[in-house]
C-alpha atoms as a PDB file:
ATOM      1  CA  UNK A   1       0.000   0.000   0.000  1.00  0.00           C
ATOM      2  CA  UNK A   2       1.152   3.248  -1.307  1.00  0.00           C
ATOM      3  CA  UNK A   3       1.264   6.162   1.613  1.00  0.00           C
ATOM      4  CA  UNK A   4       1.499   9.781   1.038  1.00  0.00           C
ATOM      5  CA  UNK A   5       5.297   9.694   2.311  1.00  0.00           C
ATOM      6  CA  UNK A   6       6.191   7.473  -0.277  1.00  0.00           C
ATOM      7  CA  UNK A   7       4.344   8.820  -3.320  1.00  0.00           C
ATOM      8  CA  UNK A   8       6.619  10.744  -5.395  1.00  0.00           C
ATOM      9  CA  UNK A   9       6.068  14.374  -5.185  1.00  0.00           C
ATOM     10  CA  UNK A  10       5.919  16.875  -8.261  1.00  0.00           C
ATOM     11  CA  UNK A  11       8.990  19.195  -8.592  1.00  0.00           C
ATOM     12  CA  UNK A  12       8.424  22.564  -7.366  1.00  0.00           C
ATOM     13  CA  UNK A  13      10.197  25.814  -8.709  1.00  0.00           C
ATOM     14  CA  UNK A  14      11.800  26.127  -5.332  1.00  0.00           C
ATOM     15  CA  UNK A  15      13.699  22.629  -6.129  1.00  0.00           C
ATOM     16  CA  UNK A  16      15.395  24.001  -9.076  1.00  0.00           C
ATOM     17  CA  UNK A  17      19.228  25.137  -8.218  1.00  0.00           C
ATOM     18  CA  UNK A  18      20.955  26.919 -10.648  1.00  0.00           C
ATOM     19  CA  UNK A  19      24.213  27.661 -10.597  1.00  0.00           C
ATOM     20  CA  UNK A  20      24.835  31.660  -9.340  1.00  0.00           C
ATOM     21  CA  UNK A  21      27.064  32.172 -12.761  1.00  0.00           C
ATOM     22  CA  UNK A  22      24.101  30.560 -14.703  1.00  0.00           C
ATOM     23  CA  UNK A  23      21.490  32.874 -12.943  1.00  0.00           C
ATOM     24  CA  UNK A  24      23.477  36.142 -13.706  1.00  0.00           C
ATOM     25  CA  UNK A  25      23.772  35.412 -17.310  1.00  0.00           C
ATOM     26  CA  UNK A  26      20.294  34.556 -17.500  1.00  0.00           C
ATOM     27  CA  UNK A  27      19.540  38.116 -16.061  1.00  0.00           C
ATOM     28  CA  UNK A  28      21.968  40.141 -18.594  1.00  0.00           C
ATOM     29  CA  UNK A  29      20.446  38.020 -21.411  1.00  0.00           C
ATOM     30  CA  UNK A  30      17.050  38.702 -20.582  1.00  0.00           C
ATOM     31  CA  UNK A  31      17.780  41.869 -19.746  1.00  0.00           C
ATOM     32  CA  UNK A  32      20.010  43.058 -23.342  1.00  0.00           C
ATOM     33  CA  UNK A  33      16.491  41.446 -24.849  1.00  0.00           C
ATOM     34  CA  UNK A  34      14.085  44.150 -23.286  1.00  0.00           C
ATOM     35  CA  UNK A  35      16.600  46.847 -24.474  1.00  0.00           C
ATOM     36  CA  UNK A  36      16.360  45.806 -27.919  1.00  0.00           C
ATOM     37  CA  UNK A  37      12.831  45.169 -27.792  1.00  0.00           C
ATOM     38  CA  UNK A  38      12.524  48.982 -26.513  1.00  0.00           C
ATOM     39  CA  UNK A  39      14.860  49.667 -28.731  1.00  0.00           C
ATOM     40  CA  UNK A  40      13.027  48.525 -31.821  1.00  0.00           C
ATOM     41  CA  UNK A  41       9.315  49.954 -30.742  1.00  0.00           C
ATOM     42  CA  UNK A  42       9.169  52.733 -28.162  1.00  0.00           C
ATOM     43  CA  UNK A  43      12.522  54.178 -28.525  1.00  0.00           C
ATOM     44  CA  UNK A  44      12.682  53.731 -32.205  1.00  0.00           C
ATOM     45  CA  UNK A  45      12.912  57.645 -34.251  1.00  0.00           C
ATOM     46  CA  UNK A  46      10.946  59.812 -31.426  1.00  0.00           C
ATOM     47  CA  UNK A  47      10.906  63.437 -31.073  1.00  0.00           C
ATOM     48  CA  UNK A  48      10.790  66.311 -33.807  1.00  0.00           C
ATOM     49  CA  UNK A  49      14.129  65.669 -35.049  1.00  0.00           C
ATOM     50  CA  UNK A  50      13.228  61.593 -35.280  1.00  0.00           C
ATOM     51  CA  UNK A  51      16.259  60.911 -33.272  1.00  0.00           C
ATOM     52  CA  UNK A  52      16.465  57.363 -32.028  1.00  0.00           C
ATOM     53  CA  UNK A  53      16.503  57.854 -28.138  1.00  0.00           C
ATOM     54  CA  UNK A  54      17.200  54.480 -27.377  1.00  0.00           C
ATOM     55  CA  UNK A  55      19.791  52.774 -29.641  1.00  0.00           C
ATOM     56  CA  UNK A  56      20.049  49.051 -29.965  1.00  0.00           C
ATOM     57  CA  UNK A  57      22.816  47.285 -28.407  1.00  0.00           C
ATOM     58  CA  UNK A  58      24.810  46.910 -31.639  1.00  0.00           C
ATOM     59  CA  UNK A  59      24.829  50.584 -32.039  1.00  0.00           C
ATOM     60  CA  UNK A  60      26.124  51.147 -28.363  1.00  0.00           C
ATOM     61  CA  UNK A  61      28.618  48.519 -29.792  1.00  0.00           C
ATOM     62  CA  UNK A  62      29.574  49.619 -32.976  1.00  0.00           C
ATOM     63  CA  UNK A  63      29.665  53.533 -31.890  1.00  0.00           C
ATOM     64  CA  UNK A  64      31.873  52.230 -28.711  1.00  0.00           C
ATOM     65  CA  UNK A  65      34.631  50.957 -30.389  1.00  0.00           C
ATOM     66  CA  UNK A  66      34.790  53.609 -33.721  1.00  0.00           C
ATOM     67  CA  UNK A  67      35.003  56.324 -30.736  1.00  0.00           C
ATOM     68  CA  UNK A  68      37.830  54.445 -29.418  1.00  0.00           C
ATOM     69  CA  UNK A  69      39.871  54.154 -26.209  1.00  0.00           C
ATOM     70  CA  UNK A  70      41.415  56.948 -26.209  1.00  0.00           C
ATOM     71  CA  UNK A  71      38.731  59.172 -25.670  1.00  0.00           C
ATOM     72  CA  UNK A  72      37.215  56.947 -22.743  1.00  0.00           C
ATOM     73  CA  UNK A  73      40.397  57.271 -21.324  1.00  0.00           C
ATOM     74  CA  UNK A  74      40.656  60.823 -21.648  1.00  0.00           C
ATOM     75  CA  UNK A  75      37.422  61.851 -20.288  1.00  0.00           C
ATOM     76  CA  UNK A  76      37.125  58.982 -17.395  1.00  0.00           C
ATOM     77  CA  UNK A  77      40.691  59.405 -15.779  1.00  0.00           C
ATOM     78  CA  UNK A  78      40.134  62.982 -15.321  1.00  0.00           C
ATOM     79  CA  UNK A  79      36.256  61.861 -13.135  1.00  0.00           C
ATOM     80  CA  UNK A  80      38.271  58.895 -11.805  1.00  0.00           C
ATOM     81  CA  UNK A  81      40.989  61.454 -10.049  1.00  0.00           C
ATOM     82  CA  UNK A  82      38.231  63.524  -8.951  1.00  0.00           C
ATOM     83  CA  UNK A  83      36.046  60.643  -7.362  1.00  0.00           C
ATOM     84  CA  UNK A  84      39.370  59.203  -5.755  1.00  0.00           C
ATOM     85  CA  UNK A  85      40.172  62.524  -3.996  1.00  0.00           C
ATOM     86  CA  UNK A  86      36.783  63.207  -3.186  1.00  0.00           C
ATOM     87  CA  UNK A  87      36.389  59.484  -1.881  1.00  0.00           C
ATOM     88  CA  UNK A  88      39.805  60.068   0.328  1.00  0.00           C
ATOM     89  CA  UNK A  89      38.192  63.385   1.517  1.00  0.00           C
ATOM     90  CA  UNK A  90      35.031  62.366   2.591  1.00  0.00           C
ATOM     91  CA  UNK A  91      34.991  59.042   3.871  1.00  0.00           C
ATOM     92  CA  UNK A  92      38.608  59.933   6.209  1.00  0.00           C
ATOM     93  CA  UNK A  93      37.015  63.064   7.655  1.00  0.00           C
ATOM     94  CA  UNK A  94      34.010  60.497   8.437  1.00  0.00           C
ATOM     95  CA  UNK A  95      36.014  58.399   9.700  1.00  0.00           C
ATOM     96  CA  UNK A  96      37.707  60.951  12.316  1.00  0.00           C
ATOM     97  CA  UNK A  97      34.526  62.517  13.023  1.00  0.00           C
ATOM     98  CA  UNK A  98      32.801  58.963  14.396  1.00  0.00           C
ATOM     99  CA  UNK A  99      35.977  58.243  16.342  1.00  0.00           C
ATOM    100  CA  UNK A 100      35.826  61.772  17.829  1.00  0.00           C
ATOM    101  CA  UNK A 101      32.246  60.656  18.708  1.00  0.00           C
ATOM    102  CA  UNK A 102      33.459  57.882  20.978  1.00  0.00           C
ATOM    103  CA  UNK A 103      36.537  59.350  22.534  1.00  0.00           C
ATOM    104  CA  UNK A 104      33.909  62.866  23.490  1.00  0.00           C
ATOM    105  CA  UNK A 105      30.307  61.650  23.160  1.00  0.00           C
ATOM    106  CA  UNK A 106      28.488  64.909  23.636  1.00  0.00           C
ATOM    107  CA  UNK A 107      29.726  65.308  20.160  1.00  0.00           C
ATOM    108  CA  UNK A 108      27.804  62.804  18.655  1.00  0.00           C
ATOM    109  CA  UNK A 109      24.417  64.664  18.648  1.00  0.00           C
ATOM    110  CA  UNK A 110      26.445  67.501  16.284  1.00  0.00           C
ATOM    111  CA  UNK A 111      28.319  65.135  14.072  1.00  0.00           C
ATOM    112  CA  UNK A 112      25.003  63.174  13.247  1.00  0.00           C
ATOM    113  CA  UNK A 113      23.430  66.650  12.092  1.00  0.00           C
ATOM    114  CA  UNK A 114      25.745  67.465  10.036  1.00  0.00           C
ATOM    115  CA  UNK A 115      25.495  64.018   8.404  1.00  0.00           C
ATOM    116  CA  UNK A 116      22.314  64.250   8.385  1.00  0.00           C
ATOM    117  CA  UNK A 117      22.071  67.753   7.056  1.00  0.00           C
ATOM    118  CA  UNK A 118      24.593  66.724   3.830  1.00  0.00           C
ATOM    119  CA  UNK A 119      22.289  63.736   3.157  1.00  0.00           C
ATOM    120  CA  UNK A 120      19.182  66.130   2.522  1.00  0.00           C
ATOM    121  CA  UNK A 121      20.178  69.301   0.967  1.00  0.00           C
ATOM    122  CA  UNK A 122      19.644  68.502  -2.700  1.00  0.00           C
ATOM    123  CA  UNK A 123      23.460  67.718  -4.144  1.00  0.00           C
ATOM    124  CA  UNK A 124      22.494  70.159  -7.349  1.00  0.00           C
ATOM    125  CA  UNK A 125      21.388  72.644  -4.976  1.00  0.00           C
ATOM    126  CA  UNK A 126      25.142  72.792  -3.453  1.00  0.00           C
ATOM    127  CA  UNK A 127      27.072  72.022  -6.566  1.00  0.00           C
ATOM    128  CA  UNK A 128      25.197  75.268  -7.858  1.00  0.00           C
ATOM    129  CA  UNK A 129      25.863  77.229  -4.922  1.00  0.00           C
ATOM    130  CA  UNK A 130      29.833  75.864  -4.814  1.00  0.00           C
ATOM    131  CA  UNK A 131      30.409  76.923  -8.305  1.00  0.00           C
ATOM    132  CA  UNK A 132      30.065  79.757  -7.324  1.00  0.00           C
ATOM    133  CA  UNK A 133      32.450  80.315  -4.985  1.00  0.00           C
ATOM    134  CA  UNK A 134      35.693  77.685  -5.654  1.00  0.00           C
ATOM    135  CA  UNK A 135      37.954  79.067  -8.817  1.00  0.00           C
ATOM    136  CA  UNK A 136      37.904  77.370 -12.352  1.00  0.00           C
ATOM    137  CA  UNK A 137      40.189  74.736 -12.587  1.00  0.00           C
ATOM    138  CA  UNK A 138      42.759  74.722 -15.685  1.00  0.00           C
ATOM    139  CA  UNK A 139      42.305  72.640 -18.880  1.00  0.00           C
ATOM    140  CA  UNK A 140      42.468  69.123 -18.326  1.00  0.00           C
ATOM    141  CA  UNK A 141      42.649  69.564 -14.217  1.00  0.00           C
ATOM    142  CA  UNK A 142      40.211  67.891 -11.404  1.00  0.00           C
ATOM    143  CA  UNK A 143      37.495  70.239 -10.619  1.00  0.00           C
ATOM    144  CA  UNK A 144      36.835  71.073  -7.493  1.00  0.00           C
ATOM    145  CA  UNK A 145      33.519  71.252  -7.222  1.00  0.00           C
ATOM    146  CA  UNK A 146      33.538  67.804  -8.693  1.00  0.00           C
ATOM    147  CA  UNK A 147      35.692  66.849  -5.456  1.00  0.00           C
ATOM    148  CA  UNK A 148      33.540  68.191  -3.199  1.00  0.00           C
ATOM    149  CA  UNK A 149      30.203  66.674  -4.395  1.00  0.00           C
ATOM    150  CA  UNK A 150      31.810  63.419  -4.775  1.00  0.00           C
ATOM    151  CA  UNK A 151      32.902  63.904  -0.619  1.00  0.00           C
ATOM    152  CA  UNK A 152      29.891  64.857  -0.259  1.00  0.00           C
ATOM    153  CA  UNK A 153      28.303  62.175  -1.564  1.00  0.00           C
ATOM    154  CA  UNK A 154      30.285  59.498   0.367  1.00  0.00           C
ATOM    155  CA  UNK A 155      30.354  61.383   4.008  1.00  0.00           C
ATOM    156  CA  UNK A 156      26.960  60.301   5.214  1.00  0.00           C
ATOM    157  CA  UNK A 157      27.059  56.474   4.750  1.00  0.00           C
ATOM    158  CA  UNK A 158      30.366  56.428   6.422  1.00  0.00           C
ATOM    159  CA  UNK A 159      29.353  57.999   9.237  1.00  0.00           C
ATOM    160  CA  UNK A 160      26.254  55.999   9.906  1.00  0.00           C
ATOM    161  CA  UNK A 161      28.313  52.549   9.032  1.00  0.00           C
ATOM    162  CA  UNK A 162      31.363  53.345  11.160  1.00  0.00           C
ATOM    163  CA  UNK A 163      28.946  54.835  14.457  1.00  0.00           C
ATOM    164  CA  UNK A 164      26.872  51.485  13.859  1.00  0.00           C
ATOM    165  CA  UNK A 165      30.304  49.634  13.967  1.00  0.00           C
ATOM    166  CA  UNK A 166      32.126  51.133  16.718  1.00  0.00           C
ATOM    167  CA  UNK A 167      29.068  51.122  19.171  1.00  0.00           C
ATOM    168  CA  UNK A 168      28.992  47.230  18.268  1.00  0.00           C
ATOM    169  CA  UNK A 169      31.825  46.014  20.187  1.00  0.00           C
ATOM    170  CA  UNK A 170      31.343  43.749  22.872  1.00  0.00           C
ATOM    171  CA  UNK A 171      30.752  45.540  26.272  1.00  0.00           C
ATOM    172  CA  UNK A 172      32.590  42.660  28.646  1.00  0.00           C
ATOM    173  CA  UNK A 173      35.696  43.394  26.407  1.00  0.00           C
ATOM    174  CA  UNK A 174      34.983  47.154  26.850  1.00  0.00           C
ATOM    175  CA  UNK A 175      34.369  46.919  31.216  1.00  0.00           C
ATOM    176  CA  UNK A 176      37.757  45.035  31.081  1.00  0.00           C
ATOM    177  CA  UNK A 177      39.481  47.789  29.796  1.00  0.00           C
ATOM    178  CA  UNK A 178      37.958  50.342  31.568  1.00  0.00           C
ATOM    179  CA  UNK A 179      39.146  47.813  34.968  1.00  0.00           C
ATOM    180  CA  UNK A 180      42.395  48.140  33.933  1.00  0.00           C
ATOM    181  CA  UNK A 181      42.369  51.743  33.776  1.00  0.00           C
ATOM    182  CA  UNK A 182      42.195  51.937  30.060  1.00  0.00           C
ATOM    183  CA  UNK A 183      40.706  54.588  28.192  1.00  0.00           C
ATOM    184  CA  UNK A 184      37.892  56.041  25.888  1.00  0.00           C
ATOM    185  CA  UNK A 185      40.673  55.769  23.471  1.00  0.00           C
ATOM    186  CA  UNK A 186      42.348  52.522  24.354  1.00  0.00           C
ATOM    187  CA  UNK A 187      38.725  51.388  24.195  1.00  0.00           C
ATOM    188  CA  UNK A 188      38.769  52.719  20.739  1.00  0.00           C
ATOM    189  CA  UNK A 189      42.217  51.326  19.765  1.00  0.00           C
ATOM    190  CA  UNK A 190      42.009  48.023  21.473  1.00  0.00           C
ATOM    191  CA  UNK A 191      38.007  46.821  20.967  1.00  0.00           C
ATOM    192  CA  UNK A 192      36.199  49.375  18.840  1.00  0.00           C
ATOM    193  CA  UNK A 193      37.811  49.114  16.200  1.00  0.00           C
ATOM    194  CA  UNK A 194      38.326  45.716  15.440  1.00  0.00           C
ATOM    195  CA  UNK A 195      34.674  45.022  15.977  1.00  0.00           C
ATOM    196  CA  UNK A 196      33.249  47.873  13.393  1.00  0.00           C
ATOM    197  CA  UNK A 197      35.748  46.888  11.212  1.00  0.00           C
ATOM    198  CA  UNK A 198      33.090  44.526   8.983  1.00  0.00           C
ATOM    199  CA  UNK A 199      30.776  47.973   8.984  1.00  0.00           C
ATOM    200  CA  UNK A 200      33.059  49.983   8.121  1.00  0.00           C
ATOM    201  CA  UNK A 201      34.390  48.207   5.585  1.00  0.00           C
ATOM    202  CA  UNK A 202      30.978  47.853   4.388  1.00  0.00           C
ATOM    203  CA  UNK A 203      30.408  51.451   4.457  1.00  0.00           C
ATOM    204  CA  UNK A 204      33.331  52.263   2.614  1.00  0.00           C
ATOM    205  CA  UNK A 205      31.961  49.701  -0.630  1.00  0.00           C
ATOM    206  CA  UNK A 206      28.820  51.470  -0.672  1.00  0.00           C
ATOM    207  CA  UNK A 207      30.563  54.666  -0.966  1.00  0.00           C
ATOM    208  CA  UNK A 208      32.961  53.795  -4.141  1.00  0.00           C
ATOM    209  CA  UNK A 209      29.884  54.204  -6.637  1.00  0.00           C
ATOM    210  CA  UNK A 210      28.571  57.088  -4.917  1.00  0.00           C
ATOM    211  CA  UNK A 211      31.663  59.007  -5.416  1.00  0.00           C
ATOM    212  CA  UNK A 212      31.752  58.113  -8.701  1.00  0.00           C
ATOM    213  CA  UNK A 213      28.381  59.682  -9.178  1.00  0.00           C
ATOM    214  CA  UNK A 214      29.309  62.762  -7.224  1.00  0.00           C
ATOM    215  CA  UNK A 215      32.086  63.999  -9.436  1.00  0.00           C
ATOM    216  CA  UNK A 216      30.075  63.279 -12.386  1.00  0.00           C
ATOM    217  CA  UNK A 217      27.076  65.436 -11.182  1.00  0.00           C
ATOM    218  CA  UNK A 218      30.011  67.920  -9.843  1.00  0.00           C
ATOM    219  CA  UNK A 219      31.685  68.067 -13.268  1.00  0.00           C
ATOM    220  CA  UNK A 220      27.920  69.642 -14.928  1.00  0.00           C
ATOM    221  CA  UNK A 221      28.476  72.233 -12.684  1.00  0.00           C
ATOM    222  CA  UNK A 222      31.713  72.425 -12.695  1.00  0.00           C
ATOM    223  CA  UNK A 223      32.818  74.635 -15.713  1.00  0.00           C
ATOM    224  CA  UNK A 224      35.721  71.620 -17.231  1.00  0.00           C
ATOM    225  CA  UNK A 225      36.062  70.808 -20.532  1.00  0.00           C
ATOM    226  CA  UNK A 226      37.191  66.769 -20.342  1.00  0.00           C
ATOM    227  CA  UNK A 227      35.564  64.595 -17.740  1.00  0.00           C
ATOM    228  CA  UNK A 228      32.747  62.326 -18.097  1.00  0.00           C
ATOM    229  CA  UNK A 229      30.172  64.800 -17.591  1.00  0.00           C
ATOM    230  CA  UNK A 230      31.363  67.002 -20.563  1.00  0.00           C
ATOM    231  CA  UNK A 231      31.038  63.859 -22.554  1.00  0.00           C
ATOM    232  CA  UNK A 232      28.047  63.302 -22.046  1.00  0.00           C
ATOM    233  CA  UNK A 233      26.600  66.729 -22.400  1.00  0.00           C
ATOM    234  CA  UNK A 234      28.955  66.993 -26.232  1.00  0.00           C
ATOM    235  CA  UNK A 235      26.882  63.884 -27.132  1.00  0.00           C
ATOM    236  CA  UNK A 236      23.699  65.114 -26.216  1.00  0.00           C
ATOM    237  CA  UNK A 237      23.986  68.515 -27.790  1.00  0.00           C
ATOM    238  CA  UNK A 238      25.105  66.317 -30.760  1.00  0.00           C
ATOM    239  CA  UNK A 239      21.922  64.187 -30.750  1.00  0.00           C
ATOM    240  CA  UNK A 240      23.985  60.644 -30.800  1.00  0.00           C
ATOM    241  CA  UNK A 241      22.072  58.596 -28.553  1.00  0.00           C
ATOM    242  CA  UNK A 242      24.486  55.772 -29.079  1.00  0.00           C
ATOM    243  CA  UNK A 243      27.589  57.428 -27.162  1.00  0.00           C
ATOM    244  CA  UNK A 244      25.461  58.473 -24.397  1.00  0.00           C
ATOM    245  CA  UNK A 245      24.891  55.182 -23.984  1.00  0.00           C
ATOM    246  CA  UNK A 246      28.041  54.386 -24.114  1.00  0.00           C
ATOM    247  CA  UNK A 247      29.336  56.950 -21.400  1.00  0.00           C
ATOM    248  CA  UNK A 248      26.427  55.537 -19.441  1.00  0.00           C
ATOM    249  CA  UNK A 249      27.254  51.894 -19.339  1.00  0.00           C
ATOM    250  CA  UNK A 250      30.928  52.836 -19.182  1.00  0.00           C
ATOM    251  CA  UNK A 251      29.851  54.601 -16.376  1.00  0.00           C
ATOM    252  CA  UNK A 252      28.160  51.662 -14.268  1.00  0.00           C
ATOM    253  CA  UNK A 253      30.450  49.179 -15.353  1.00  0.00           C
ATOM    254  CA  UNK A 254      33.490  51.884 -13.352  1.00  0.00           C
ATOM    255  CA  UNK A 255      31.532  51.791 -10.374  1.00  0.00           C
ATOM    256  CA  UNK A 256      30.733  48.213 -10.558  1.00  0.00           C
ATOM    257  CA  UNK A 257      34.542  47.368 -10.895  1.00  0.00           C
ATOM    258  CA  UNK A 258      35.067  49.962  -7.933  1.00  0.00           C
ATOM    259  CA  UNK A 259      32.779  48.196  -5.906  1.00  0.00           C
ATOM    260  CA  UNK A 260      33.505  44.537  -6.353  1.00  0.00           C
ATOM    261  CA  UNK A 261      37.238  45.476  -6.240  1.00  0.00           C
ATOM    262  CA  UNK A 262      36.554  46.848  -2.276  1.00  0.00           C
ATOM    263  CA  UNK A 263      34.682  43.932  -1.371  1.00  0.00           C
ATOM    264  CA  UNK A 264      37.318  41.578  -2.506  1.00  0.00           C
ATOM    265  CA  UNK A 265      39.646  43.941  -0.216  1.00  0.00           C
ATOM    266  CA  UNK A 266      37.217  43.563   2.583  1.00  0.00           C
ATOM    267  CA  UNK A 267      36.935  39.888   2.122  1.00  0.00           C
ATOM    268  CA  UNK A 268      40.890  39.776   2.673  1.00  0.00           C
ATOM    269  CA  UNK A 269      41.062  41.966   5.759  1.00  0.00           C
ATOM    270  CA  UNK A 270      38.229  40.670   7.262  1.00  0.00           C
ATOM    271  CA  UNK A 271      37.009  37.308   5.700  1.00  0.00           C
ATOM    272  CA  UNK A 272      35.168  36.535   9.033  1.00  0.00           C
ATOM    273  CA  UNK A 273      32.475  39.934   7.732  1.00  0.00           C
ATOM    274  CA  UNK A 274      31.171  38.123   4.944  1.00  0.00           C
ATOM    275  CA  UNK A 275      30.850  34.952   6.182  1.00  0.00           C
ATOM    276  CA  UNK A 276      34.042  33.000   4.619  1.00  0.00           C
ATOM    277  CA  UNK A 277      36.070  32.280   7.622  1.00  0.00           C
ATOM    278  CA  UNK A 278      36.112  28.381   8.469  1.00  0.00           C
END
């Protein structure tokens, strides 16, 4: 007789393991299919000039390579040296800021408002009103306003992570310390930082993209000439869809490098954060 334990049970979706590699290339597939579907119907000759706002992906391809590497390089080592200053900038005077926050805690209340305070004034708003008052940078040169937004843009996250992180360590460790006559900054030294380590590591990934994107909204503002935001606004002017395209995936795939490259860092100073300690 034939129970319900034994009979043999349908296969469910939830069954079915694919291999992570296999799952990501199902999603760009599937994903490159949409934009050419778009491509071909909704963004296919719109507008009064009949300019094709959304290119297929063999344009992007073909317009990609006859613009060559040369001008990518050009245009995205100049936003590159402005993102990696303004990364330096922001996240290390985050950094200070939440250690001054445990060493003198009646501080924390002021640091958090000023985090708080560059996380909701609009970043256009400020890149207008910075423009303003920082000098034109030469030919070729980082812009500073570009430096600042992309500081800007990074400061915030920090903050948040590395507070979260440092007020994480484990409290025995911290009384034993204290016992032995340690202090706020022996704490800090000794504990603290070794336990917000993960976090602010964590912190620091998110903010790699998001200075990326804060010296390319800088460099709009910012009155240069080369830079990935010139690019872009030369190939709009110039109606080719195709190589604003281009800058854009360029773009993501920069930040996307940025960002995988820290978290292979982080896995390597702290493999135990992300789960691949034995």
């Amino acid at each position: 007789m034939t129970t319900d334990a034994t009979k043999p049970r349908a296969i469910q979706w939830e069954d079915i393991k694919l291999p992570a590699w296999l799952t990501g290339l199902i999603g760009v597939v599937g994903i490159i299919a949409l934009w050419w579907i778009l491509a071909a119907t909704v963004g296919s000759n719109v507008g009064p000039g009949r300019v094709q706002a959304v290119p297929t992906p063999p344009q992007v391809l073909i317009e990609f390579f006859n613009t060559g590497w040369e001008f990518y390089l050009r245009n995205f080592s100049v936003t590159l040296a402005e993102a990696g200053i303004g990364y330096a900038w922001g996240n290390g005077l985050a950094l200070l800021l939440s250690a001054l926050v445990l060493i003198v805690p009646r501080l924390e209340g002021v640091v958090m408002q000023i985090a708080i305070i560059t996380y909701c004034v609009p970043i256009v708003a400020i890149g207008l009103l910075v423009v303003v008052i920082v000098p034109v940078p030469a030919a070729g040169e980082p812009s500073p306003t570009a430096i600042f937004l992309a500081a800007l843009s990074c400061f915030f996250t920090t903050v948040v992570g590395a507070l979260l992180g440092l007020k994480a360590a484990d409290k025995a460790s911290l009384d034993l310390i204290t016992v032995y006559g340690g202090s706020r900054l022996t704490q800090l030294r000794k504990v603290r930082l070794i336990a917000a380590l993960p976090a602010i590591l964590n912190a620091l990934q998110i903010a790699v993209p998001a200075a990326f994107l804060g010296a390319v909204l800088g460099e709009f503002f910012g009155r240069v000439t080369v830079g990935v935001g010139p690019a872009m606004i030369a190939a709009q002017q110039a109606l080719n869809s195709a190589r604003v395209w281009d800058i854009a995936l360029v773009s993501g795939a920069v930040a996307l490098a940025g960002y995988g490259l820290l978290g292979l860092l982080s896995r390597a100073i702290a493999p135990w954060s992300k789960g691949t300690a034995k």
